[in-house]
N, C-alpha and C. Protein backbone atom coordinates (compact mmCIF):
# COMPACT_ATOMS: atom_id res chain seq x y z
N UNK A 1 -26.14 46.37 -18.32
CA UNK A 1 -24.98 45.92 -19.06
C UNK A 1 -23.75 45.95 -18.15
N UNK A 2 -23.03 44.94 -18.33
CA UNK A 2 -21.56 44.88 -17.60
C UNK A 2 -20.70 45.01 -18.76
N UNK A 3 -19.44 45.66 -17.85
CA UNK A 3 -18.19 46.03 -18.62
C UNK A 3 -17.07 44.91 -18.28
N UNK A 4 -16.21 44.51 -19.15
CA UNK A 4 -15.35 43.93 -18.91
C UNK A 4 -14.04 44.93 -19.31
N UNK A 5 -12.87 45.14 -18.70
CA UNK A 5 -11.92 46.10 -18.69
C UNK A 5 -10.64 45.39 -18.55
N UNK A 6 -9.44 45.87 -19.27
CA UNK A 6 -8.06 45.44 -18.93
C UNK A 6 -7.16 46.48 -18.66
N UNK A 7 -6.87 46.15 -17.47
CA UNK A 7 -5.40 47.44 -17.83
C UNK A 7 -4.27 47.07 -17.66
N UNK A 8 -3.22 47.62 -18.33
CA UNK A 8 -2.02 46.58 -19.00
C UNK A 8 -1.14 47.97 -18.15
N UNK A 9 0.31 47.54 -17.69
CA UNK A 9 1.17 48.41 -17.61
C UNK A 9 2.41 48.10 -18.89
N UNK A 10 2.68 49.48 -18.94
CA UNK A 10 3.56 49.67 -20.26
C UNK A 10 4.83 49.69 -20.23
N UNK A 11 5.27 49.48 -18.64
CA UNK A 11 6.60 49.33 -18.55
C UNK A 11 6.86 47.41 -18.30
N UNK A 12 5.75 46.97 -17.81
CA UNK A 12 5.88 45.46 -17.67
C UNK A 12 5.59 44.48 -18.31
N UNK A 13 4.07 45.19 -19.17
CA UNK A 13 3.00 44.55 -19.72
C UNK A 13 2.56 43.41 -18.99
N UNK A 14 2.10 43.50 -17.50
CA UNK A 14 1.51 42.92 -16.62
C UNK A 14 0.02 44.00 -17.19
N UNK A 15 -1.12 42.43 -17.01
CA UNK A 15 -2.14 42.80 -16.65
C UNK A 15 -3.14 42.65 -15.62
N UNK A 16 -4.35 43.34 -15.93
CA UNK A 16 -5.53 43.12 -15.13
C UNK A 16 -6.96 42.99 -15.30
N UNK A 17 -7.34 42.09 -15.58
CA UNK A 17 -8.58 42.15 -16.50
C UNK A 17 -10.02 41.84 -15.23
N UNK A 18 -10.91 43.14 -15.41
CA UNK A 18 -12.00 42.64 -14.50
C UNK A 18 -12.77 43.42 -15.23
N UNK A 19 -14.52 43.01 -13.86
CA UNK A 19 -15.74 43.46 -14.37
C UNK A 19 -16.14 44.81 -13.66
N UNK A 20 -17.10 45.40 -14.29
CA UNK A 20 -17.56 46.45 -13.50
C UNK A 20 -18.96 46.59 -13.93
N UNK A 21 -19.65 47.66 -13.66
CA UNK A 21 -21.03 48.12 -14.00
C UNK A 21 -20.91 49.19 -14.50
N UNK A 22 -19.89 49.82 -14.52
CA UNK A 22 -19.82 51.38 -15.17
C UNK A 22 -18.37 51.65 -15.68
N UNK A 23 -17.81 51.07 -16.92
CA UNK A 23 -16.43 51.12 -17.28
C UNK A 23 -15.84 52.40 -17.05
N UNK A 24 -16.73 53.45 -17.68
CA UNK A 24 -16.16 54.68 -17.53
C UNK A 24 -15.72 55.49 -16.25
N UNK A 25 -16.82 55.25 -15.14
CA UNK A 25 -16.66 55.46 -13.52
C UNK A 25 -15.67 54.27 -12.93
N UNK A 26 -15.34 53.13 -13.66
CA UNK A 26 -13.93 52.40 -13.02
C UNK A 26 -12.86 52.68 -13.16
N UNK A 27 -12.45 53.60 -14.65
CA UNK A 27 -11.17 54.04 -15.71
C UNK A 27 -11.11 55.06 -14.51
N UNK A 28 -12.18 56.20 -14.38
CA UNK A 28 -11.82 57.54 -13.49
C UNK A 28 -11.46 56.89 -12.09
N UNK A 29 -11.75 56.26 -11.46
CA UNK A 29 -11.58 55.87 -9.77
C UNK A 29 -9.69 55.21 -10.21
N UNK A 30 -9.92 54.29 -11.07
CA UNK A 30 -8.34 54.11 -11.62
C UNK A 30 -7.19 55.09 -11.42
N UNK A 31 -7.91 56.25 -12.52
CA UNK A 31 -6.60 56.92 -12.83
C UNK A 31 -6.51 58.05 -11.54
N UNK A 32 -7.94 58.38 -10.83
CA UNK A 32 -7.64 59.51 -10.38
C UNK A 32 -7.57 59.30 -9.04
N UNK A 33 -8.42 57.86 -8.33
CA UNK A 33 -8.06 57.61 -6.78
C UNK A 33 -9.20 58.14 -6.82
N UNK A 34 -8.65 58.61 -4.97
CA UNK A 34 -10.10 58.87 -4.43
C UNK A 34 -10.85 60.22 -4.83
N UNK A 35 -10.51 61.06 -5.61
CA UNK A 35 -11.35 62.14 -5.66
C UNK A 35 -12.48 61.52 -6.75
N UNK A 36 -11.98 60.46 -7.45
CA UNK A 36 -13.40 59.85 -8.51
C UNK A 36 -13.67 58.90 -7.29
N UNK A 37 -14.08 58.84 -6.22
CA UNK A 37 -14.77 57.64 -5.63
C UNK A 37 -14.11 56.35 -5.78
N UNK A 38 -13.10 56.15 -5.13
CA UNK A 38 -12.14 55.08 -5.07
C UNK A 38 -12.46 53.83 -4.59
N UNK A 39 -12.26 52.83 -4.82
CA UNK A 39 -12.66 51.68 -4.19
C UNK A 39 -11.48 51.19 -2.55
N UNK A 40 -10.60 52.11 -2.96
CA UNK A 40 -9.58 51.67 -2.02
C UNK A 40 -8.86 50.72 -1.73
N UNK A 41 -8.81 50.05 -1.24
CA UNK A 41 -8.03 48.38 -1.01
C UNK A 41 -8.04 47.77 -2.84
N UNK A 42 -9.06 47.69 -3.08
CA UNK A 42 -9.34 47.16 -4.56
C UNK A 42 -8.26 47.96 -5.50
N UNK A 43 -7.91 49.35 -6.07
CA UNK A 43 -7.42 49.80 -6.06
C UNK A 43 -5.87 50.02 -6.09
N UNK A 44 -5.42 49.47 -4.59
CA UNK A 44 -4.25 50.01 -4.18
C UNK A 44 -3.48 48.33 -4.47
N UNK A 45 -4.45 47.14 -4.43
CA UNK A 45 -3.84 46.02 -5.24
C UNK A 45 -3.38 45.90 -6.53
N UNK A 46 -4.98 46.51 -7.49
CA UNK A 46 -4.16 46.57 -8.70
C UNK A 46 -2.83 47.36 -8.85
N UNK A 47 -3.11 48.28 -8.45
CA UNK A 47 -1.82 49.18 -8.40
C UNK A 47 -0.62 48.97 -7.92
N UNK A 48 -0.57 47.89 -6.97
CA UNK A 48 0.71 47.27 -6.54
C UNK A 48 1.67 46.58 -7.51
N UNK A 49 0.57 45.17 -8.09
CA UNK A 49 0.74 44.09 -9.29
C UNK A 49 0.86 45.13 -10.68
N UNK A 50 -0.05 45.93 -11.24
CA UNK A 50 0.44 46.71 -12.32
C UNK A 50 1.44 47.88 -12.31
N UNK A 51 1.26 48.59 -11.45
CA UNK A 51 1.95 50.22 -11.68
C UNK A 51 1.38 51.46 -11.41
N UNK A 52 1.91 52.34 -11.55
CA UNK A 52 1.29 53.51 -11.75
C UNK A 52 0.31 53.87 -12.29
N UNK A 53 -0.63 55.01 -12.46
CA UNK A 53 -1.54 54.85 -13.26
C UNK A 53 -1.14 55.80 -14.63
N UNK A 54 -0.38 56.54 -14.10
CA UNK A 54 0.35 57.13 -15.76
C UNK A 54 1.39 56.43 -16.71
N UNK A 55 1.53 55.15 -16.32
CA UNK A 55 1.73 54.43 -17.47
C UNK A 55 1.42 52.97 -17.71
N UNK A 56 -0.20 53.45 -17.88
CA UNK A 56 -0.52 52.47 -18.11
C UNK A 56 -1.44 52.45 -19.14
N UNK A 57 -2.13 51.09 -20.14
CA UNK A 57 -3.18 51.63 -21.00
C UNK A 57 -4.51 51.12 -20.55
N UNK A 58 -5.80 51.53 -20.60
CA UNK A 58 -6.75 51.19 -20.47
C UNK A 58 -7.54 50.66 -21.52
N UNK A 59 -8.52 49.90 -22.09
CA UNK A 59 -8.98 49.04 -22.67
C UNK A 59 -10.20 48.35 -21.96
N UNK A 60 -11.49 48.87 -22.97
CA UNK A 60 -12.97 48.13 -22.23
C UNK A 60 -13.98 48.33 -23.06
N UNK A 61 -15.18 47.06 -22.58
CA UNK A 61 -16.14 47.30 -23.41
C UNK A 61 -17.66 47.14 -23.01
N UNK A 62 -18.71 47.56 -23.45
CA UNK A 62 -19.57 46.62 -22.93
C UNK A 62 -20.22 45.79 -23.66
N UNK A 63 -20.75 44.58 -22.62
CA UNK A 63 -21.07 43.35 -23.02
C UNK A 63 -22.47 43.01 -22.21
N UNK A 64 -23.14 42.39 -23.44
CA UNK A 64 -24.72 41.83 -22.59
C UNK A 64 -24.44 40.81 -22.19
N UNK A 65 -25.70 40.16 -21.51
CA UNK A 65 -25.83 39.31 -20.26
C UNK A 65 -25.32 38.11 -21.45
N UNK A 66 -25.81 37.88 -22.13
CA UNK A 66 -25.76 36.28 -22.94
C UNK A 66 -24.09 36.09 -23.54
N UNK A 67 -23.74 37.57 -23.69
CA UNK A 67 -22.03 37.53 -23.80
C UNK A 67 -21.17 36.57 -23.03
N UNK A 68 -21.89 37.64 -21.83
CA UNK A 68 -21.18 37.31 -20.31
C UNK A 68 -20.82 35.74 -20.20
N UNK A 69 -22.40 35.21 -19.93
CA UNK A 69 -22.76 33.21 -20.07
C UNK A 69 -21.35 33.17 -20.65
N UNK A 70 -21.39 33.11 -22.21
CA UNK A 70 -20.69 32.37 -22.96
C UNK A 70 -19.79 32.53 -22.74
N UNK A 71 -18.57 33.73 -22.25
CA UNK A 71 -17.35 33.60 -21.75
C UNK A 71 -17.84 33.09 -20.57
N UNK A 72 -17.82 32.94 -19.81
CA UNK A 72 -17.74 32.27 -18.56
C UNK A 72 -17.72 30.58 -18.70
N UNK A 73 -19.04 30.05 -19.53
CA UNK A 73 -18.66 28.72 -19.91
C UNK A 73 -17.35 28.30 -20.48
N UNK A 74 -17.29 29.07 -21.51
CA UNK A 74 -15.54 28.77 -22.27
C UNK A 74 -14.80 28.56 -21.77
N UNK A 75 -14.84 29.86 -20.63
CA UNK A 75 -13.66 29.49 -19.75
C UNK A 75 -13.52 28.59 -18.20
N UNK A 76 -14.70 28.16 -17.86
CA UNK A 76 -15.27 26.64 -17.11
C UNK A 76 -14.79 25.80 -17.66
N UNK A 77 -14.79 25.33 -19.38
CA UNK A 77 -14.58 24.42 -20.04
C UNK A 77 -12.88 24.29 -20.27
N UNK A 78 -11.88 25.35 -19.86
CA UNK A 78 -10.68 25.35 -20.54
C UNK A 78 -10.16 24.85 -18.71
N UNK A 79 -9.33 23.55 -18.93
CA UNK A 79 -8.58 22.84 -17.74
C UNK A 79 -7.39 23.29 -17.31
N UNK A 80 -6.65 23.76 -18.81
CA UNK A 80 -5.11 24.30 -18.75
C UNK A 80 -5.53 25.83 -18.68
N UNK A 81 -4.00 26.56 -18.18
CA UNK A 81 -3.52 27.93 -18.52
C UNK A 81 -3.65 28.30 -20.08
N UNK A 82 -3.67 27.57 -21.06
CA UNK A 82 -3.66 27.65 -22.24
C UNK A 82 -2.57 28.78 -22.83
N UNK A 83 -1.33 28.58 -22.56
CA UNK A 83 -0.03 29.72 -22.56
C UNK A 83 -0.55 31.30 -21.73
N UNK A 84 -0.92 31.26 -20.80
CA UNK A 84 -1.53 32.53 -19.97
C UNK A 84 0.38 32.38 -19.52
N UNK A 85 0.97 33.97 -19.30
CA UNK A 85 1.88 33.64 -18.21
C UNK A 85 1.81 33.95 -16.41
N UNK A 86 2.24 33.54 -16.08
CA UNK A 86 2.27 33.52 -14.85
C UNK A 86 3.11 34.49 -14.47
N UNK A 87 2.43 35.38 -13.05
CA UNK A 87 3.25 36.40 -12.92
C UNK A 87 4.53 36.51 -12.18
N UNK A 88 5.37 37.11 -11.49
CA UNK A 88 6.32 36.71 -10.50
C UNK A 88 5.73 36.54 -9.29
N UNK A 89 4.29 37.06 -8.96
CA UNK A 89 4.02 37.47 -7.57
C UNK A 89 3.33 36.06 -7.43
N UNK A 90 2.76 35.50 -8.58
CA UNK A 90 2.26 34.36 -8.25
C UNK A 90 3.05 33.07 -7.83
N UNK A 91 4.38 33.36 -8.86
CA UNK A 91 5.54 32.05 -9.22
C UNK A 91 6.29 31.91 -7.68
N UNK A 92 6.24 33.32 -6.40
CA UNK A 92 6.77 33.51 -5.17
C UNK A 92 5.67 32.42 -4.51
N UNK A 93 4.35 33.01 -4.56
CA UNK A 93 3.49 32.18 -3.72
C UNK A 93 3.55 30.38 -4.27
N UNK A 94 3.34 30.27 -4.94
CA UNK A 94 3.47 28.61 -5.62
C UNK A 94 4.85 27.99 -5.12
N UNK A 95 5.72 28.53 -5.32
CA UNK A 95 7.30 28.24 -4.30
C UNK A 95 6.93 28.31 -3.28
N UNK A 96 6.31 28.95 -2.19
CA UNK A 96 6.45 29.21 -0.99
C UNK A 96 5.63 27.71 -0.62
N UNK A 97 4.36 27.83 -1.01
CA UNK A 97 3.67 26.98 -0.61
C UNK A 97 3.94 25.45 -1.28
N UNK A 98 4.76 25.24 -1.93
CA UNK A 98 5.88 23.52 -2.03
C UNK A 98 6.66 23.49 -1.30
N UNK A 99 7.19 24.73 -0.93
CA UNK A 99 8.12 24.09 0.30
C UNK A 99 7.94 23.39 1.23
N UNK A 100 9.00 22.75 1.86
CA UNK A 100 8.59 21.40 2.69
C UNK A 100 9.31 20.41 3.16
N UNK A 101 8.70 19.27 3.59
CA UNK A 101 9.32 18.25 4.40
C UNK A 101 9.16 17.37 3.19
N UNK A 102 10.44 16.61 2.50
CA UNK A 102 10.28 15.80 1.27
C UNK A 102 9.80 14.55 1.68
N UNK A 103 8.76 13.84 1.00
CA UNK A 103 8.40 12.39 1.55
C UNK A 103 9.17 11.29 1.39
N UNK A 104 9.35 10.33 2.61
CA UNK A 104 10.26 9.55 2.46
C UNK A 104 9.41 8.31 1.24
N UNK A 105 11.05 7.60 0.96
CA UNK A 105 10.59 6.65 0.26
C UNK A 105 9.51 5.06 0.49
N UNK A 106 9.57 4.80 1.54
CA UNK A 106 8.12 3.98 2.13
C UNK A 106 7.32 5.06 1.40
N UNK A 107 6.79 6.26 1.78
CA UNK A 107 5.37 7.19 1.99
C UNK A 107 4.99 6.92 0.54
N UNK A 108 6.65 7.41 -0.84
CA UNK A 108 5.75 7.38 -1.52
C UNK A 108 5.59 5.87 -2.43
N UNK A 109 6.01 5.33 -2.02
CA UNK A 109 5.38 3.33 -2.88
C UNK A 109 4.14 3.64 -1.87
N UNK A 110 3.74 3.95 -0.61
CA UNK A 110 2.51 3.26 -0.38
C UNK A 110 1.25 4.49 -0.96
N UNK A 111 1.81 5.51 -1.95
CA UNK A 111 1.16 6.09 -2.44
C UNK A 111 0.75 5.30 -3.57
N UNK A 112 1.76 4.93 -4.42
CA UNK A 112 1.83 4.27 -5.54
C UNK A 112 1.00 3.13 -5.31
N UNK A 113 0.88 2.25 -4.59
CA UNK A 113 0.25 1.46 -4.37
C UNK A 113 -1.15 1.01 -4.50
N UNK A 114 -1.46 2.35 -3.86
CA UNK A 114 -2.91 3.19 -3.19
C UNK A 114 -3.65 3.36 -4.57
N UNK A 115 -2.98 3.97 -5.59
CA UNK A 115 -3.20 4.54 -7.05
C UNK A 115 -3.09 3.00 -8.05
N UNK A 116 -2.05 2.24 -7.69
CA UNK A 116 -2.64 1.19 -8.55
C UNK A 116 -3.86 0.28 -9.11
N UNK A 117 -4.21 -0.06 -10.01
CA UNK A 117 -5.64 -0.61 -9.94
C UNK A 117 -5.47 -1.39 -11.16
N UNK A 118 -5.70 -2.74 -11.15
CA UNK A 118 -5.89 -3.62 -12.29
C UNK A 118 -6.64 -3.64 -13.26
N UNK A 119 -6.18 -3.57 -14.47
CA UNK A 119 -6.35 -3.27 -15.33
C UNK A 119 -6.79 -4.43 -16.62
N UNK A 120 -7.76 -4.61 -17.10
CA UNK A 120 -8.55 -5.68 -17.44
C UNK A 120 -8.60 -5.37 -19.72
N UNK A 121 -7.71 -6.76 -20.16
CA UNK A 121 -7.82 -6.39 -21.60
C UNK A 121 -8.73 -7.22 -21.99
N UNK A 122 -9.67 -6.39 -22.98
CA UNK A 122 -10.84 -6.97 -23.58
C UNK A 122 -10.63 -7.49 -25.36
N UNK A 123 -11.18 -8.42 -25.94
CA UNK A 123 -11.01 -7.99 -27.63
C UNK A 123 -12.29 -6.93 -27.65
N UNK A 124 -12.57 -6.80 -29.18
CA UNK A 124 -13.89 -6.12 -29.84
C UNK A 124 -14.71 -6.66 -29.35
N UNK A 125 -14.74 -8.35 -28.80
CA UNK A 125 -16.27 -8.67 -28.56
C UNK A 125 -16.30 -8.97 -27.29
N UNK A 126 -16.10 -8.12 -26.73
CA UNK A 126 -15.82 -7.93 -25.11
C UNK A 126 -15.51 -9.45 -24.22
N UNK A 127 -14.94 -10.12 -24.79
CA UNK A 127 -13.98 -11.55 -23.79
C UNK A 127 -12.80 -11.07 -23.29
N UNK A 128 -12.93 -11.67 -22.43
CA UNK A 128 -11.40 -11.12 -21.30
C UNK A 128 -9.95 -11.72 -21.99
N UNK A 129 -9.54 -11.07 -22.19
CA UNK A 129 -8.19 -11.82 -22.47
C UNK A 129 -7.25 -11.96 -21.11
N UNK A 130 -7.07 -10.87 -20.77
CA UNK A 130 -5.59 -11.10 -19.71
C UNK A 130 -6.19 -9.98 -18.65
N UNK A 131 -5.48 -10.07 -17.58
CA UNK A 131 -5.28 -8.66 -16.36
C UNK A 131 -3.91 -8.45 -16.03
N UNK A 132 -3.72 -6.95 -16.05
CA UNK A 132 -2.76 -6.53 -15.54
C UNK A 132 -2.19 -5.66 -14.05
N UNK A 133 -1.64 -5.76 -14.09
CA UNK A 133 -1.88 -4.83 -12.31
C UNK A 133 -1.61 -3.45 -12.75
N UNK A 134 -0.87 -3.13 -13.87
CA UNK A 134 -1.15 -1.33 -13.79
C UNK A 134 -1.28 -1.23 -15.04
N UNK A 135 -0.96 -0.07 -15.82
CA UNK A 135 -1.21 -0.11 -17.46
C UNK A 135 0.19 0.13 -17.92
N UNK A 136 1.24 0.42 -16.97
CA UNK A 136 2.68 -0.11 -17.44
C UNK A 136 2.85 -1.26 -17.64
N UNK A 137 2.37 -2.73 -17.17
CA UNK A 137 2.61 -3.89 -17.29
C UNK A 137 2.31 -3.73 -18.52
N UNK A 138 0.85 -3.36 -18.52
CA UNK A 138 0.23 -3.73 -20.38
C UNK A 138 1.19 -3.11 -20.75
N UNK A 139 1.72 -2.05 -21.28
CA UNK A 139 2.18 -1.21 -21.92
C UNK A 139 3.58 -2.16 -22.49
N UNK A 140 4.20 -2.42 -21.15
CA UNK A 140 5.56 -3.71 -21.39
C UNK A 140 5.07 -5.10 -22.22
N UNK A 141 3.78 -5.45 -21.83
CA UNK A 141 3.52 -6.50 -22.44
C UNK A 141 3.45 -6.37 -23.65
N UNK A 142 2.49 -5.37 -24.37
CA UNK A 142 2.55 -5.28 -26.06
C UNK A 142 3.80 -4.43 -26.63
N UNK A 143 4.49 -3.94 -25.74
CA UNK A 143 5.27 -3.64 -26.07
C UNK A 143 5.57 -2.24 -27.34
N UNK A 144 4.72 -1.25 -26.99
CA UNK A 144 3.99 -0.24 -27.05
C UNK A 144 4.98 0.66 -26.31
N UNK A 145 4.75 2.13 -26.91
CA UNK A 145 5.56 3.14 -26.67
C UNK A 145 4.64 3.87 -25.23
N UNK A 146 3.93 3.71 -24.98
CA UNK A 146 2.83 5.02 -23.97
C UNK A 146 1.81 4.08 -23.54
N UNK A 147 2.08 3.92 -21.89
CA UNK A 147 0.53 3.32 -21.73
C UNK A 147 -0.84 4.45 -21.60
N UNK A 148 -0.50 6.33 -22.12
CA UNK A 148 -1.64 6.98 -21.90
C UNK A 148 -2.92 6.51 -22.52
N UNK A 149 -2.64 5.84 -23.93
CA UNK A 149 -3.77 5.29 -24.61
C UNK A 149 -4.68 4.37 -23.55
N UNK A 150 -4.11 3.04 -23.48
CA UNK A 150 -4.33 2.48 -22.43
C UNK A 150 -5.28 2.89 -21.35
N UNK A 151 -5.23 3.59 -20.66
CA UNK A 151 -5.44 4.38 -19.18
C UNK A 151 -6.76 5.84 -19.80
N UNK A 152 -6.23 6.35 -21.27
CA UNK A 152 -7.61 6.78 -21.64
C UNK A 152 -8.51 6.13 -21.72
N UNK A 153 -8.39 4.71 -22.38
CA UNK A 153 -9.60 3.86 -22.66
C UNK A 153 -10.31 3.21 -21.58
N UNK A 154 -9.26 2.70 -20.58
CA UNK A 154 -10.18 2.71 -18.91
C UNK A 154 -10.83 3.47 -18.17
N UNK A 155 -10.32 4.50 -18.72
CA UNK A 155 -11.35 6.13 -18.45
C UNK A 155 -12.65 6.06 -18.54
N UNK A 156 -12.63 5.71 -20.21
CA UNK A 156 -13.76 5.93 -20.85
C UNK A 156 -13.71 7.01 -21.90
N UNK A 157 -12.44 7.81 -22.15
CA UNK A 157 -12.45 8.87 -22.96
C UNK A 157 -11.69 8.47 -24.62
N UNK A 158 -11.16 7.14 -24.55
CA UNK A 158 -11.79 6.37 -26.28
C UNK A 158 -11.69 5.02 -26.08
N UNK A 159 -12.87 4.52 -27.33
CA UNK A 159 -13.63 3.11 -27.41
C UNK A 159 -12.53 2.05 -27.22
N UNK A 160 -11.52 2.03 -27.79
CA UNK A 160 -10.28 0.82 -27.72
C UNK A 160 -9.09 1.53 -27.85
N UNK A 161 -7.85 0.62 -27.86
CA UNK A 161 -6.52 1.26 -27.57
C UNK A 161 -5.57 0.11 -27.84
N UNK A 162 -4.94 0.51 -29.25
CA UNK A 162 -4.09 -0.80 -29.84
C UNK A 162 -4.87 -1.86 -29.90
N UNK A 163 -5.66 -1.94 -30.54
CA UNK A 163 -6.78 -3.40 -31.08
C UNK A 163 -7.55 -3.90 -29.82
N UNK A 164 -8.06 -3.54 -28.88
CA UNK A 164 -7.93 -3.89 -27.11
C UNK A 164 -9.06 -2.78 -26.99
N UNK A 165 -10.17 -3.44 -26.21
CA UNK A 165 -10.77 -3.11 -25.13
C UNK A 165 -10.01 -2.62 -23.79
N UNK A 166 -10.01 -1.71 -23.19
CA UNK A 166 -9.64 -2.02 -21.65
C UNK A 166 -10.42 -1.01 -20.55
N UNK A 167 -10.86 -2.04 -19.82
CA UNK A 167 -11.12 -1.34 -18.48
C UNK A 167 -11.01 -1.42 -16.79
N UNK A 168 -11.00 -1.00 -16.51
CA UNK A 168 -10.13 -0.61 -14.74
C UNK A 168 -11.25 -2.02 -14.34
N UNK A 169 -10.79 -3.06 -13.04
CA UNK A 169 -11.28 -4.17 -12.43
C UNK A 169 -12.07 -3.35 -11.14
N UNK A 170 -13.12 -3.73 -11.01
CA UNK A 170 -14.40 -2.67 -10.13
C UNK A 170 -13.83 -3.74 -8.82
C-alpha cells in the first residue's frame, strides 16, 4: 500500500502533497530530521517552500493500487490548473524564464502567417459553399460574435457551427 500525505504550513498555508510507502516513517523523518532517518536534500526542500516543522499540519492516508490508477488518470485528464494557486517561488521562476528579447514585428506576422490555414464552409450535406483564409474572415463574414465555434468544428471537437459544416483545407 502507498500513502499519499500533505503538509500544509500554518503560517502560509503553502502546501505539499506527496507519496510514500510508509506515511508514518515520512511524518517522523519530517518532523524530527535526521535522527528518524532523514531523506536529506528531499527534506530540506520541503522545508524551504513550507516552513518549519512546528508549525505545520500533517494529513495522510493509505490508498490501494486501483486508488492510485484512478487519481493519476483524473489528473492526466485535467489540461488546466483548475483554480490550484500558484506559489511565489514558482510565479519568480515563470518571470524569469519570459524574460527577453521582444520579437520584432516582421517575426511575428511571419508567425501569423505560418498558423494561418484555410478554412473550408460546408452545408449539412457536405457541398462546399465558400473558403476562407482564417476563421476570422468567416467569423466577419456571418457576422457572428466568436470565430472559437468555428475553429472547434475544424478541429473536430463539434459536428457544425452556426448552420455550417467547417473544416481546415488539407
Amino acid at each position: 500500500m502507498i500513502g499519499i500525505y500533505k503538509i500544509t504550513c500554518l503560517i502560509n498555508n503553502k502546501t505539499y502533497i506527496g507519496q510514500s510507502g510508509d506515511i508514518e516513517k515520512r511524518f517522523n523523518q519530517y518532523k524530527y530530521g535526521s535522527e528518524a532517518g532523514s531523506n536529506g536534500k528531499h527534506d530540506d526542500e520541503t522545508k524551504s517552500k513550507i516552513g518549519e516543522s512546528n508549525k505545520i499540519k500533517l494529513k495522510g492516508r493509505k490508498l490501494s493500487e486501483e486508488h492510485i490508477n484512478k487519481i493519476k488518470k483524473s489528473l492526466t485528464n485535467n489540461k488546466r490548473r483548475l483554480g490550484t494557486k500558484i506559489t511565489e517561488i514558482t510565479r519568480e521562476k515563470m518571470k524569469s524564464s519570459h524574460k527577453g528579447v521582444k520579437k520584432t514585428l516582421a517575426h511575428s506576422e511571419n508567425i501569423s502567417k505560418a498558423k494561418k490555414k484555410i478554412i473550408q464552409q460546408y452545408n449539412m450535406e457536405n457541398e462546399l459553399i465558400s473558403e476562407f483564409n482564417c476563421a476570422d474572415d468567416a467569423m466577419n463574414c456571418l457576422n457572428v460574435k466568436s470565430s472559437k465555434h468555428i475553429r472547434n468544428c475544424a478541429l473536430g471537437y463539434k459536428k457544425s457551427a452556426y448552420g455550417f459544416i467547417w473544416r481546415y483545407k488539407k
